[in-house]
Protein backbone atom coordinates (compact mmCIF):
# COMPACT_ATOMS: atom_id res chain seq x y z
CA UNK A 1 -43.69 -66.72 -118.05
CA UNK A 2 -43.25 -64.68 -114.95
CA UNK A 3 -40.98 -61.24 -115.01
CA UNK A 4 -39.32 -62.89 -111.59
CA UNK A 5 -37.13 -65.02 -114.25
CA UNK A 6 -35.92 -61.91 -116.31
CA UNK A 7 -32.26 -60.67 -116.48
CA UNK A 8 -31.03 -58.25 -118.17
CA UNK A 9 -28.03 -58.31 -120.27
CA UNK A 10 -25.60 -55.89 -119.92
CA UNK A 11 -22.18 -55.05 -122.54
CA UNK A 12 -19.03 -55.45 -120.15
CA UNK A 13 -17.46 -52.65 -122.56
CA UNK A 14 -20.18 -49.78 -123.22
CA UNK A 15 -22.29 -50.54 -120.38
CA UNK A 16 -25.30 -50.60 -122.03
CA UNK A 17 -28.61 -53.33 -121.78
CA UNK A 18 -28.80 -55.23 -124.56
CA UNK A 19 -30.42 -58.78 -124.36
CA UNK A 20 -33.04 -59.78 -122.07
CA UNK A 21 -33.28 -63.31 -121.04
CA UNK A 22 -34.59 -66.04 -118.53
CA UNK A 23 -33.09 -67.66 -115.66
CA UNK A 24 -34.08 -70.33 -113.20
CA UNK A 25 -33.04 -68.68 -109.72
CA UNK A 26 -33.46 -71.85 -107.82
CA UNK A 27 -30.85 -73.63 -109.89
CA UNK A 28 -28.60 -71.02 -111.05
CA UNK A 29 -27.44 -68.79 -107.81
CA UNK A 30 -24.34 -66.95 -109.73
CA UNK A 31 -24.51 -64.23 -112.04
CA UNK A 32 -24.94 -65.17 -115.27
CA UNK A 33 -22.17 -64.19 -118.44
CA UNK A 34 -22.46 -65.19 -122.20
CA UNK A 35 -20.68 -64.10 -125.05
CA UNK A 36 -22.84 -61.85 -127.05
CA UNK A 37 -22.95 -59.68 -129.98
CA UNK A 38 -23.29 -56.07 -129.17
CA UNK A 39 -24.94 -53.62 -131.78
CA UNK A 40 -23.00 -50.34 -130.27
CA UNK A 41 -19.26 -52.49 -129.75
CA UNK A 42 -20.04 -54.01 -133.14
CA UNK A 43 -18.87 -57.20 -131.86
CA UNK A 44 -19.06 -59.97 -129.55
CA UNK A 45 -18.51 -58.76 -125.82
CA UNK A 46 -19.03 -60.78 -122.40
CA UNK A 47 -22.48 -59.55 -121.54
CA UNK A 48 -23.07 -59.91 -117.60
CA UNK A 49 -26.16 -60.12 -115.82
CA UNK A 50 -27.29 -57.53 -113.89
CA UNK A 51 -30.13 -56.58 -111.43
């Protein structure tokens, strides 16, 4: 796996990194956002990608 496909995961709430994931760039040109569970929200949150 190369680091170019990493994103990071950030809480839309508390602002904080949580997951870490892959994306294909070529396909996917938006920002990503998923539903996630956050640890310091203590529950799910729209996690965005950021850079």
């Amino acid at each position: 796996m190369s680091q170019d496909n990493m994103i990071k995961m950030e809480c839309t709430k508390c602002k904080r990194i949580n997951y870490f994931s892959h994306k294909n760039k070529k396909i996917l040109k938006n920002r990503l956002e998923l539903s996630k569970y956050c640890k310091f929200c203590r529950q799910h949150t729209p996690h965005k990608e950021t850079k």
